[in-house]
C-alpha atoms as a PDB file:
ATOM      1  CA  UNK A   1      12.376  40.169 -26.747  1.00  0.00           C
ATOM      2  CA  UNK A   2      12.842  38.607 -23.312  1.00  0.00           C
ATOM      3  CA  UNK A   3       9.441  37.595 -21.051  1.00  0.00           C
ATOM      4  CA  UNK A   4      10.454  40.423 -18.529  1.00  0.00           C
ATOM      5  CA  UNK A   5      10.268  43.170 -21.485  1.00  0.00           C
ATOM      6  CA  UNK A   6       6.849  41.825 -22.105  1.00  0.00           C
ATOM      7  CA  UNK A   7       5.076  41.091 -19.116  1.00  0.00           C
ATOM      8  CA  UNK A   8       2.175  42.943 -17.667  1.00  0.00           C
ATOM      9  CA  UNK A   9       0.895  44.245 -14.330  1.00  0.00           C
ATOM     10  CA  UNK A  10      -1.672  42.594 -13.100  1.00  0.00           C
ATOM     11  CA  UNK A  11      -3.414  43.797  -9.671  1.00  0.00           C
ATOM     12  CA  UNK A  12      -5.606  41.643  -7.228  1.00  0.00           C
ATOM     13  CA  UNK A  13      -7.654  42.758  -4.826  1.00  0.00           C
ATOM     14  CA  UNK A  14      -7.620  40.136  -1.434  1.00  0.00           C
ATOM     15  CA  UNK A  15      -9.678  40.400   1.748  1.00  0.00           C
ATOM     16  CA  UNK A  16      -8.677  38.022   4.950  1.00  0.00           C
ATOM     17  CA  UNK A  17     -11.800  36.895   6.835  1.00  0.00           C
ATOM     18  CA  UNK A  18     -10.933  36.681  11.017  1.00  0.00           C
ATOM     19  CA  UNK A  19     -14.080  36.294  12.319  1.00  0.00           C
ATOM     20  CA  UNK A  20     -15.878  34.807   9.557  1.00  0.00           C
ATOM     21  CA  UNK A  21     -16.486  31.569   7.582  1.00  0.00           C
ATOM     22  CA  UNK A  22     -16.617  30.956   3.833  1.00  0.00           C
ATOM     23  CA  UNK A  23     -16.213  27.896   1.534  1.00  0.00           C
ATOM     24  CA  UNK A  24     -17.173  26.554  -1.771  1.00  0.00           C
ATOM     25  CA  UNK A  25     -18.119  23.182  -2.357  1.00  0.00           C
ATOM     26  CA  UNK A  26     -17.265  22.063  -5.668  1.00  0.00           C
ATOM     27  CA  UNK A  27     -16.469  17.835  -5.272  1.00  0.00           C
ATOM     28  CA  UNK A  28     -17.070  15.642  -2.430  1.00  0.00           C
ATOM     29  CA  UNK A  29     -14.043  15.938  -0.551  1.00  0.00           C
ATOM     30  CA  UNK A  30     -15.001  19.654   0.010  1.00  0.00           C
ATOM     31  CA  UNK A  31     -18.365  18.610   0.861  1.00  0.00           C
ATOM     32  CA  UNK A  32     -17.051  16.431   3.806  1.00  0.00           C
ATOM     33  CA  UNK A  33     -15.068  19.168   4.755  1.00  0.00           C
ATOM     34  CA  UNK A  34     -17.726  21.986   5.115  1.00  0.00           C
ATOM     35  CA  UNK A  35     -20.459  19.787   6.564  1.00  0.00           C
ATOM     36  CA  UNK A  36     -17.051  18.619   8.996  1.00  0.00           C
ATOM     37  CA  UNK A  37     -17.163  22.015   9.782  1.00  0.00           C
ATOM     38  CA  UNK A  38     -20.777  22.826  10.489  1.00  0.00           C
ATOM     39  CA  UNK A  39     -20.913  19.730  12.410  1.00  0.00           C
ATOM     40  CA  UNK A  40     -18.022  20.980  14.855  1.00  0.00           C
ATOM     41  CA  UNK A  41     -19.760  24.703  15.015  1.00  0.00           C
ATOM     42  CA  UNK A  42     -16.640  26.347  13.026  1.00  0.00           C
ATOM     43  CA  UNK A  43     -19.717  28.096  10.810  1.00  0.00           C
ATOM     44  CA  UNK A  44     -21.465  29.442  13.678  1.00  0.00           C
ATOM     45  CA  UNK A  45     -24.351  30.925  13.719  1.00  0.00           C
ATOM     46  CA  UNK A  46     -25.202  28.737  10.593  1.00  0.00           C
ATOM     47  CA  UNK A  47     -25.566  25.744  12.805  1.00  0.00           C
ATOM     48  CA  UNK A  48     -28.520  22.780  12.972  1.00  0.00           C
ATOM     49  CA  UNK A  49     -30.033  23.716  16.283  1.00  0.00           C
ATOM     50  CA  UNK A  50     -30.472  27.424  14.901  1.00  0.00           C
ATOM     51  CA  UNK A  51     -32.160  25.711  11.926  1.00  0.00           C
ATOM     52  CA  UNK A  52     -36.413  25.834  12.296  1.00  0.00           C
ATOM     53  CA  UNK A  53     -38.728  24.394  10.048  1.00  0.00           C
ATOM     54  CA  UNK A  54     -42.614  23.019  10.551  1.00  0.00           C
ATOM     55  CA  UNK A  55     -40.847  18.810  11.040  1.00  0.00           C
ATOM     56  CA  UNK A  56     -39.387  20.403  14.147  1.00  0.00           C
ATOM     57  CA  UNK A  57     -35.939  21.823  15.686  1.00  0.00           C
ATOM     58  CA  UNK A  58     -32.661  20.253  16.430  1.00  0.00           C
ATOM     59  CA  UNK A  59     -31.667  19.793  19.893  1.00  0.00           C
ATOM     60  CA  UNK A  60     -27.496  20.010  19.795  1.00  0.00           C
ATOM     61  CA  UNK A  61     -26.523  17.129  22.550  1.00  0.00           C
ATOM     62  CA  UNK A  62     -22.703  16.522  24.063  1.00  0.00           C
ATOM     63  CA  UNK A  63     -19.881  15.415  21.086  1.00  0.00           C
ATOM     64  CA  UNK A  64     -21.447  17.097  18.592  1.00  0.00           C
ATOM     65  CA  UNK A  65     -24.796  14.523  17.922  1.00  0.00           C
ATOM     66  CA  UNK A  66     -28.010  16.869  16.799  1.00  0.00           C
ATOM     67  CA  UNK A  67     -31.262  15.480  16.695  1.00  0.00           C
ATOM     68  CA  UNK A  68     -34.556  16.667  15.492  1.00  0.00           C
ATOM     69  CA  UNK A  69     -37.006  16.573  18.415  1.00  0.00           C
ATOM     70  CA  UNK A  70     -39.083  14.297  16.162  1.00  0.00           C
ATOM     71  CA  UNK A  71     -37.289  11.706  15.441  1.00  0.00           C
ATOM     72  CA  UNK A  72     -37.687   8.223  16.816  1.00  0.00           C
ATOM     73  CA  UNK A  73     -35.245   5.894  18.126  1.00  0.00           C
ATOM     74  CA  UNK A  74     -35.453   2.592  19.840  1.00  0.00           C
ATOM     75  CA  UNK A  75     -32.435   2.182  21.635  1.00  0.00           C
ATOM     76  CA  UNK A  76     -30.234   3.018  18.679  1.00  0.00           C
ATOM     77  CA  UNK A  77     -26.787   4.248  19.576  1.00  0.00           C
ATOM     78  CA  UNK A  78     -26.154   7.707  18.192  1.00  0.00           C
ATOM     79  CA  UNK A  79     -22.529   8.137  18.062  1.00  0.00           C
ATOM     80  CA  UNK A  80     -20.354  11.575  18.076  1.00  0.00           C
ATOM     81  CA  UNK A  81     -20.670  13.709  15.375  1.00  0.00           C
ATOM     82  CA  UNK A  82     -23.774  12.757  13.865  1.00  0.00           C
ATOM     83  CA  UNK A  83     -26.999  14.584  13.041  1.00  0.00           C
ATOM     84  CA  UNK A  84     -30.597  13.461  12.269  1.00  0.00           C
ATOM     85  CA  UNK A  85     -33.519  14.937  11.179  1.00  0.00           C
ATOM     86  CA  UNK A  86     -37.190  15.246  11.562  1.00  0.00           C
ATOM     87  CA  UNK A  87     -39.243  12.373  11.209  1.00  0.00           C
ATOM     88  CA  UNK A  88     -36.817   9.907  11.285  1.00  0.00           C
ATOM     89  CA  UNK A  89     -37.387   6.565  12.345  1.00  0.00           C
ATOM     90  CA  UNK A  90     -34.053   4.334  13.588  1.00  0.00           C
ATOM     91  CA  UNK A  91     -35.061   0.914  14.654  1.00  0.00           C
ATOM     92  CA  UNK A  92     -33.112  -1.268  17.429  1.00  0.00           C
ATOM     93  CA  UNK A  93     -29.155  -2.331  17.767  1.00  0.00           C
ATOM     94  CA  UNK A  94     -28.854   0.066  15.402  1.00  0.00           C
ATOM     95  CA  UNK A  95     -25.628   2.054  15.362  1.00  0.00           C
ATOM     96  CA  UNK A  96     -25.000   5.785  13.599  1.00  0.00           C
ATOM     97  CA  UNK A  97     -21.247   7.371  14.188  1.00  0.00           C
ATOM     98  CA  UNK A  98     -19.992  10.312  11.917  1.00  0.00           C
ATOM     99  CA  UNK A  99     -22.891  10.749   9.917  1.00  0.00           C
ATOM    100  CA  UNK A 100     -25.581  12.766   8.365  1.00  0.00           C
ATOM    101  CA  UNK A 101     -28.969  11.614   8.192  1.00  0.00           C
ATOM    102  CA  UNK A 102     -31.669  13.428   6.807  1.00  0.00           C
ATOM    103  CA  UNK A 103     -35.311  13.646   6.905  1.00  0.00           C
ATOM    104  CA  UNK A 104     -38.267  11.210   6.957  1.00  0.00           C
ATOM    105  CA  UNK A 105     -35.419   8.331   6.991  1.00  0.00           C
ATOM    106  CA  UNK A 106     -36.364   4.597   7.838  1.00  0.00           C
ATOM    107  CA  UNK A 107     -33.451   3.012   9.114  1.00  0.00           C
ATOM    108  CA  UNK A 108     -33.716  -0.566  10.029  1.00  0.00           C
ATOM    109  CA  UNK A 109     -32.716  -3.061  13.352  1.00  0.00           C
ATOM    110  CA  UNK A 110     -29.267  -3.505  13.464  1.00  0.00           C
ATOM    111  CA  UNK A 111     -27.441  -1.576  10.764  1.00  0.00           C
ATOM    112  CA  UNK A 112     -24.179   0.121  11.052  1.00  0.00           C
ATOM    113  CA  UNK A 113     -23.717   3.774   9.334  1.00  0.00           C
ATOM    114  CA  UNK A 114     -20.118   5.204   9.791  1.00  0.00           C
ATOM    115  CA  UNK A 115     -19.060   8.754   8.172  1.00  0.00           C
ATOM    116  CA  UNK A 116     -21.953   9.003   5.758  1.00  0.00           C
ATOM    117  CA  UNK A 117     -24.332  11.131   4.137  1.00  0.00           C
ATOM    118  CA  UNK A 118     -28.000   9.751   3.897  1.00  0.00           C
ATOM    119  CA  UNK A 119     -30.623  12.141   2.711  1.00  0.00           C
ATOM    120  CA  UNK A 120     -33.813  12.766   2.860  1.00  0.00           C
ATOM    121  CA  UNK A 121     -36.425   9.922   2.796  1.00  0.00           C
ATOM    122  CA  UNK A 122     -33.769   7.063   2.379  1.00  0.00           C
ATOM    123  CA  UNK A 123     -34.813   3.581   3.316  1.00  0.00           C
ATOM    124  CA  UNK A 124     -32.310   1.361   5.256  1.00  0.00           C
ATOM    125  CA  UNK A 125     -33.561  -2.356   5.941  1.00  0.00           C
ATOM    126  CA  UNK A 126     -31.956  -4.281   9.211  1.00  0.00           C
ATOM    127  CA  UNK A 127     -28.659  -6.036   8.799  1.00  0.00           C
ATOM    128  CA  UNK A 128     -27.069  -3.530   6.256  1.00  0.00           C
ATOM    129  CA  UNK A 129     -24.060  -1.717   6.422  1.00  0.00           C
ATOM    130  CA  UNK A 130     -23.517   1.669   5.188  1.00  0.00           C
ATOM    131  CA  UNK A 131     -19.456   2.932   5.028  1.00  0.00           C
ATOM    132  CA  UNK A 132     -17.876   5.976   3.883  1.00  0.00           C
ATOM    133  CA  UNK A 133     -21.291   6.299   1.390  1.00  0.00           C
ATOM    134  CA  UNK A 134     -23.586   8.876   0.119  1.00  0.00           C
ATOM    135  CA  UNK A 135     -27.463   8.017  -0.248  1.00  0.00           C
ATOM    136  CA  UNK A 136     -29.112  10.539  -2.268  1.00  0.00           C
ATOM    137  CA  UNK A 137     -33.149  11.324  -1.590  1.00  0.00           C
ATOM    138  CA  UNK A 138     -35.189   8.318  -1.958  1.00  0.00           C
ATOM    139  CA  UNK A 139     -32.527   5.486  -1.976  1.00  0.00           C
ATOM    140  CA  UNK A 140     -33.164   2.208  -0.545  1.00  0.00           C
ATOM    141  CA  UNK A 141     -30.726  -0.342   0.634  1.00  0.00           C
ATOM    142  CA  UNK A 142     -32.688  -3.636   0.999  1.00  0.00           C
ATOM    143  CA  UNK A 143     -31.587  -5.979   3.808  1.00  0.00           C
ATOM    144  CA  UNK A 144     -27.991  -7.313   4.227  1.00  0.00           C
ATOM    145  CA  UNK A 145     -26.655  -5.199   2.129  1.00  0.00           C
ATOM    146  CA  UNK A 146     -23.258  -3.741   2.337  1.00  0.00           C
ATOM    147  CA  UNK A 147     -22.458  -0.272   0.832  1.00  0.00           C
ATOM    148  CA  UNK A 148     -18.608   0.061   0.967  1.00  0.00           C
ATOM    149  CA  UNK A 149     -16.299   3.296   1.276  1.00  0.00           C
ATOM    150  CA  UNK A 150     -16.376   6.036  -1.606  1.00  0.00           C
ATOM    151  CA  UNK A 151     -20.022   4.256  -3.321  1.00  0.00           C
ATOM    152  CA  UNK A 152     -22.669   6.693  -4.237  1.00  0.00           C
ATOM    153  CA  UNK A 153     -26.409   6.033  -5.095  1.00  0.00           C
ATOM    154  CA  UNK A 154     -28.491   8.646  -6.736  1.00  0.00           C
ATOM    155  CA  UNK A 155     -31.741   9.897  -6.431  1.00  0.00           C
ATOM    156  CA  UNK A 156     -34.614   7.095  -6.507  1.00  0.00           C
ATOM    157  CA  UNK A 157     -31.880   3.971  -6.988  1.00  0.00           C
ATOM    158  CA  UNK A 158     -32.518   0.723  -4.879  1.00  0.00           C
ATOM    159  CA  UNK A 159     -29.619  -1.980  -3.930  1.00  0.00           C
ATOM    160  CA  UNK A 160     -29.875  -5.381  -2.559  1.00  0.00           C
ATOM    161  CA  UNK A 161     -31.339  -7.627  -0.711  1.00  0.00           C
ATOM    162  CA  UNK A 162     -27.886  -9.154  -0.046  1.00  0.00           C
ATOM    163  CA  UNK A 163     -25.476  -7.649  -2.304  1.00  0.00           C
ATOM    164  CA  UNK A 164     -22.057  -6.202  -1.672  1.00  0.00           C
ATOM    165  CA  UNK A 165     -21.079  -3.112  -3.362  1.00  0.00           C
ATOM    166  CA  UNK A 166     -17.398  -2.606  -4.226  1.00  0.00           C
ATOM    167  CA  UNK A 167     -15.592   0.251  -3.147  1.00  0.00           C
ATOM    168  CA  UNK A 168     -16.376   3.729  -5.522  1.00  0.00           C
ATOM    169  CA  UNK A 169     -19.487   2.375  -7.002  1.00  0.00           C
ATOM    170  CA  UNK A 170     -21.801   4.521  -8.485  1.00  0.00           C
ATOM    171  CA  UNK A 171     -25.588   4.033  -8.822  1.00  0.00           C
ATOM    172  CA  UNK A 172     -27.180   6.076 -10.914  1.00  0.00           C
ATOM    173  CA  UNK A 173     -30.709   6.630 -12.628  1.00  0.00           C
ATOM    174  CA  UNK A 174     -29.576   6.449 -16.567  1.00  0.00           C
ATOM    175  CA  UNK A 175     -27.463   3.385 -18.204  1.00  0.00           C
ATOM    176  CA  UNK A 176     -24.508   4.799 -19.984  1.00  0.00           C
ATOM    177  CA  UNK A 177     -26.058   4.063 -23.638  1.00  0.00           C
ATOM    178  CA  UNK A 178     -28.770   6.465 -22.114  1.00  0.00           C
ATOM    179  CA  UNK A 179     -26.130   8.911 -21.358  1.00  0.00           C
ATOM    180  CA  UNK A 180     -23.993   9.101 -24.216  1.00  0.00           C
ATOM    181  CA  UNK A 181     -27.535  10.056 -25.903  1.00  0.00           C
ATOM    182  CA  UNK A 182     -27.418  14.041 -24.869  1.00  0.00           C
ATOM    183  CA  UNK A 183     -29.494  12.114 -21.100  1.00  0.00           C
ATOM    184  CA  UNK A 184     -32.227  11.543 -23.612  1.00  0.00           C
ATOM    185  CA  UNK A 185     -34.098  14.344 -22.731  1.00  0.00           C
ATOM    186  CA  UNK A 186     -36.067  17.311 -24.021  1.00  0.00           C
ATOM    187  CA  UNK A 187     -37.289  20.549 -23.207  1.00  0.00           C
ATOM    188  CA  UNK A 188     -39.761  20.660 -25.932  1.00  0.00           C
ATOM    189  CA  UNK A 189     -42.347  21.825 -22.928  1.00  0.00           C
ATOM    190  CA  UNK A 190     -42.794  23.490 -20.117  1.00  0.00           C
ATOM    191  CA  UNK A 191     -42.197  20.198 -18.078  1.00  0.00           C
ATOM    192  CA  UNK A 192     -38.747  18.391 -19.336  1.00  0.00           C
ATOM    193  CA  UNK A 193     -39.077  15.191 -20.236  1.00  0.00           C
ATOM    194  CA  UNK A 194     -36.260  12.328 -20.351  1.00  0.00           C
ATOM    195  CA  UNK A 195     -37.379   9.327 -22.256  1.00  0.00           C
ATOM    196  CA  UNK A 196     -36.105   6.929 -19.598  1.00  0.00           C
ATOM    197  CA  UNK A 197     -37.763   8.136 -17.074  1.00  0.00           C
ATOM    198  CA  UNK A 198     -41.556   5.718 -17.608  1.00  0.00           C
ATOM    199  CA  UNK A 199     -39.789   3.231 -20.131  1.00  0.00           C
ATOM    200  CA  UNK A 200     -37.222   1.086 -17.624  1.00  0.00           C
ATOM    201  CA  UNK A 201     -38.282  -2.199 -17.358  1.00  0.00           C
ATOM    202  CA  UNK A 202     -37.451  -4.837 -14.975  1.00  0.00           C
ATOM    203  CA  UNK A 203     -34.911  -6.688 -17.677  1.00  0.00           C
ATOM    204  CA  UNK A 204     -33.247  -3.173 -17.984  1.00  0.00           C
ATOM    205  CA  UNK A 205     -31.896  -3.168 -14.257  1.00  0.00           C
ATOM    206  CA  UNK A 206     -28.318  -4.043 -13.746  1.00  0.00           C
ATOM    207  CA  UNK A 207     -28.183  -7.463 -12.018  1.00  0.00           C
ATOM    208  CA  UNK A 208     -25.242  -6.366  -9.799  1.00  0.00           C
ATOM    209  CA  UNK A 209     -27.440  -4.082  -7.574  1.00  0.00           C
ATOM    210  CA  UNK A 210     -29.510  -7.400  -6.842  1.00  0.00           C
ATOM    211  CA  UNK A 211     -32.694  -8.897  -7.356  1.00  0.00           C
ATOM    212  CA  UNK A 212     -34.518  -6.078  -5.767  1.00  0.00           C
ATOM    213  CA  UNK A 213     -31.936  -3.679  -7.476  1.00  0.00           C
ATOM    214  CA  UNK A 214     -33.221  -0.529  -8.928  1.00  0.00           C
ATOM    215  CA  UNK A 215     -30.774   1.309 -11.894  1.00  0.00           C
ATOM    216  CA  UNK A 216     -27.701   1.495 -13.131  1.00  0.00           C
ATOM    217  CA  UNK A 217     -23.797   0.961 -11.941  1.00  0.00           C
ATOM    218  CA  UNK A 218     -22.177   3.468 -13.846  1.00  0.00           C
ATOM    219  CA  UNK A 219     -19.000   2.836 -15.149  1.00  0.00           C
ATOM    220  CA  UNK A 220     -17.138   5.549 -17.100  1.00  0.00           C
ATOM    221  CA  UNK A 221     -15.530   4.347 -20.526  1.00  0.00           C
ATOM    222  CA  UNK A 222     -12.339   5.246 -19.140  1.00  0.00           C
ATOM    223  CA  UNK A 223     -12.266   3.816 -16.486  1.00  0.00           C
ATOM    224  CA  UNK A 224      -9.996   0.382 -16.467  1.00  0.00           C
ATOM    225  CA  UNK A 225     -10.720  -2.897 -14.670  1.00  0.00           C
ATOM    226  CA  UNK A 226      -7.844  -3.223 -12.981  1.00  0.00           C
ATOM    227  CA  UNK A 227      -7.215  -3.666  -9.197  1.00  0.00           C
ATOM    228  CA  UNK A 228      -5.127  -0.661  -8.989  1.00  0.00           C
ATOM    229  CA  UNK A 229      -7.145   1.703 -10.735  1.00  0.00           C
ATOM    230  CA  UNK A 230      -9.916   0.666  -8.285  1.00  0.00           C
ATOM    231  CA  UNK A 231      -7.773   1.000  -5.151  1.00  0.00           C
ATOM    232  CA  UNK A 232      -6.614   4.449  -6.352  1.00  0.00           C
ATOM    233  CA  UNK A 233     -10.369   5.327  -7.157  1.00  0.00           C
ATOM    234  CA  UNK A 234     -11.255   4.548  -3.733  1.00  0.00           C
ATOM    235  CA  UNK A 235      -8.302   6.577  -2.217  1.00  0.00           C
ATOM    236  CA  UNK A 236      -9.112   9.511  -4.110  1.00  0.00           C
ATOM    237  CA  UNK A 237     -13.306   8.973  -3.052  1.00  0.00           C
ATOM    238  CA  UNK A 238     -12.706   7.985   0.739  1.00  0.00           C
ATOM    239  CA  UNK A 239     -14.259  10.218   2.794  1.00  0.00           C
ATOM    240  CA  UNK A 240     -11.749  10.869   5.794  1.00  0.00           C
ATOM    241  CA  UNK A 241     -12.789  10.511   9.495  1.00  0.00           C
ATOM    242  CA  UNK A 242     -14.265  13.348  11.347  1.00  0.00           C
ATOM    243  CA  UNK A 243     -12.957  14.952  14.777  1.00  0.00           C
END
C-alpha cells in the first residue's frame, strides 16, 4: 500500500502566549538567552529587583546594571547589563560588562569580566581576565590568569596563578578514568559517597590548570586535537553579546 493509505491522524493541542513569558533551558546557549532576557526585563515581574532575600535587595540602576545593596565596590566600573549580588566584594580598576555575578564573590584589583556567568562564592584574584566563561560555586581563578571564551569550571575547581586557558576548556571535579568508572560513586547510604571526593592528592591535579590548579581538564575521548575541531568547539560554546 502507498504511505497516504496508511497514515494516521494525529491532533495537537497549541496555546500562543501574548502577554506572557516561557522558556526551557536545556544547554548553554539557551541559558544565555533566558538570563539575556531577564536581564533586559522581557520576564517581568520575575525580575532581580523584585527578588528579596535576608543578603539584601537589588537596586535596578540605568542600562540594565542591578546591584545588591550589599555589595562593595571600590571604584570598580560596572558596565551595562550586568548584575551582582549580595555580599560581594569587587576591588579597584576593576571592570564588569555583560555579566552575572553572584553572591559572596571576591573579585580582585584590576580584572576584566565580559559576558560571563560567575556564581556564588567565586574567588577572582587581581590581574585576571574572565571572557565569554562560566564559574560555577566556589571556583577560584588565582592571579593573572586568563579564562578564554566558551571555558567552564565546575563546582570547587581552582586555575592559575598565571595560566592561560584555551578556548572551550572544561574544568571539572573527576579525571576521566574516574568517570568512565559509573563517577565512582555509591548510594550504599543515606549520604552518597564518590570515592574521589577525600582521596585527590596533590600529584593527581592536572598540571595545565597551574601550580595552584585544583582538578581536572576534561577532555572527551572523542574529541580530536586538531585546530579546527577546537575553533568549531569554540563557535558552537561562544556565548554571544548581549543588548
Amino acid at each position: 500500500k502507498q504511505w497516504y493509505q496508511r497514515r494516521v491522524a494525529i491532533t495537537a493541542g497549541i496555546h500562543i502566549l501574548e502577554d506572557r513569558y516561557a522558556a526551557r533551558v536545556t544547554n548553554l546557549r539557551t541559558y544565555v538567552s533566558v538570563s539575556q532576557d531577564i536581564i533586559n526585563r522581557w520576564t517581568y515581574p520575575v525580575v532581580p529587583d523584585n527578588y528579596y532575600n535576608a543578603s539584601g535587595e537589588y537596586i535596578y540602576r540605568k542600562r540594565g546594571i542591578y546591584l545588591s545593596n550589599s555589595v562593595k565596590l571600590y571604584k570598580a566600573n560596572i558596565a551595562q547589563n550586568t548584575v551582582v549580588g549580595p555580599e560581594t566584594t569587587i576591588d579597584r580598576e576593576t571592570e564588569i560588562t555583560d555579566s552575572v555575578i553572584g553572591s559572596k564573590c571576591e573579585i580582585g584589583r584590576n580584572v576584566k569580566i565580559t559576558k560571563s556567568f560567575i556564581w556564588d562564592e567565586v574567588t577572582i584574584e587581581e590581574g585576571c581576565i574572565i571572557d565569554n566563561a562560566v564559574l560555577a560555586s566556589g571556583a577560584k581563578v588565582y592571579k593573572k590568569s586568563t579564562i578564554n571564551p566558551g571555558c567552564i569550571l565546575a563546582i570547587d575547581t581552582a586555575v592559575g596563578p598565571n595560566v592561560v586557558l584555551d578556548p572551550g576548556t572544561k574544568v571539572t571535579a573527576f579525571s576521566a578514568s574516574h568517570l568512565r568508572t559509573d563517577s565512582g560513586c555509591s548510594n550504599d547510604s543515606e549520604d552518597t559517597k564518590c570515592s574521589g571526593d577525600n582521596d585527590i592528592s596533590d600529584t593527581d591535579m592536572d598540571e595545565n590548570l597551574g601550580a595552584d590548579g585544583w582538578r581536572y581538564v576534561y577532555k572527551s575521548e572523542e574529541e580530536d586535537e586538531d585546530d579546527s575541531v577546537i575553533s568549531e568547539y569554540h563557535k558552537k560554546w561562544y556565548l554571544p553579546h548581549q543588548g
